[in-house]
Protein backbone atom coordinates (compact mmCIF):
# COMPACT_ATOMS: atom_id res chain seq x y z
CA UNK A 1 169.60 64.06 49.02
CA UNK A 2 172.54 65.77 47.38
CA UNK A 3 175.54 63.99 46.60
CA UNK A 4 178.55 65.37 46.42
CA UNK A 5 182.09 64.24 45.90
CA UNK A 6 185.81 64.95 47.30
CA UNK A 7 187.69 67.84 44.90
CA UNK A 8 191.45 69.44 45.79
CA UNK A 9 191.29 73.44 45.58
CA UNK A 10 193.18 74.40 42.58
CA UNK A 11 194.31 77.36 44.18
CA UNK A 12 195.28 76.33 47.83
CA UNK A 13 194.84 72.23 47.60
CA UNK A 14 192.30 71.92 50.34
CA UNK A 15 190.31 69.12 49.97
CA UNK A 16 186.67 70.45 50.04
CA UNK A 17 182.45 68.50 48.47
CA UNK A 18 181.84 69.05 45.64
CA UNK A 19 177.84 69.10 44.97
CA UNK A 20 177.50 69.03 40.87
CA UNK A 21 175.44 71.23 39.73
CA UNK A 22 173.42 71.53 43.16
CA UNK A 23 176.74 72.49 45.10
CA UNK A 24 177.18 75.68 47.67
CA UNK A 25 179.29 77.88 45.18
CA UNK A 26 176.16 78.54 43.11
CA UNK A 27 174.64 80.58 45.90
CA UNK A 28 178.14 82.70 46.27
CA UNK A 29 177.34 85.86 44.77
CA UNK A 30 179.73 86.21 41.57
CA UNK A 31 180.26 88.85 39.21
CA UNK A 32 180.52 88.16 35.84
CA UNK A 33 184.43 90.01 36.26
CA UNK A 34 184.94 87.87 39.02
CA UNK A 35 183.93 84.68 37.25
CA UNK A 36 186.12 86.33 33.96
CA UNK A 37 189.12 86.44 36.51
CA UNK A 38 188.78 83.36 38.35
CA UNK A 39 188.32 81.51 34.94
CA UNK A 40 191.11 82.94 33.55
CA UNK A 41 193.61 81.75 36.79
CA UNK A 42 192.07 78.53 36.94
CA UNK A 43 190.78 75.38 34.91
CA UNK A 44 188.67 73.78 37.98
CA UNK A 45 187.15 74.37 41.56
CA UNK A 46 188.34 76.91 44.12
CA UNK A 47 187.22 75.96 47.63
CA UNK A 48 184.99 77.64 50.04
CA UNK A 49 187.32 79.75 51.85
CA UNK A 50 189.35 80.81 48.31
CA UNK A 51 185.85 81.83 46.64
CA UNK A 52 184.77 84.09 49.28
CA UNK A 53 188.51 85.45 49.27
CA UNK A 54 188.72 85.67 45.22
CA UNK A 55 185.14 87.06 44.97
CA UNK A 56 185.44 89.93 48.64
CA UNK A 57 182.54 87.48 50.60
CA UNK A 58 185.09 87.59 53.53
CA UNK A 59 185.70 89.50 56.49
CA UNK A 60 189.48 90.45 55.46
CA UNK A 61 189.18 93.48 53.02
CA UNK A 62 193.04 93.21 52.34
CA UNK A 63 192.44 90.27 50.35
CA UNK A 64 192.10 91.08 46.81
CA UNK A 65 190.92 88.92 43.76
CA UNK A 66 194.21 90.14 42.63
CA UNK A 67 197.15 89.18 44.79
CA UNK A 68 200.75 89.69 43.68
């Protein structure tokens, strides 16, 4: 059984589980850029919904990793 905790989106403020180190963002395909970038923005968690938009593993292809 995996536990997994309440977190707030840094990005958005969604409240979204949080599974330590077996949690569903380490089977999100991530570039080490990506990671660079997402680091860089932020000092915790993104959510589901802003990872797949930060990293392109979304059906919108006008979001960008770099919005203005």
């Amino acid at each position: 059984m995996t536990r997994t905790y309440p977190k707030q989106c840094e990005r958005c403020n969604r409240v979204f589980e949080c599974g330590l180190s077996r949690c569903w963002c380490k089977d999100v395909p991530v570039s080490d850029i990506q990671y660079d970038s997402i680091a860089k923005r932020y000092d915790d968690c993104v959510c589901p919904t802003c990872l797949a938009e930060l990293t392109g593993n979304h059906s919108d292809p006008s979001v960008s990793i770099f919005p203005d």
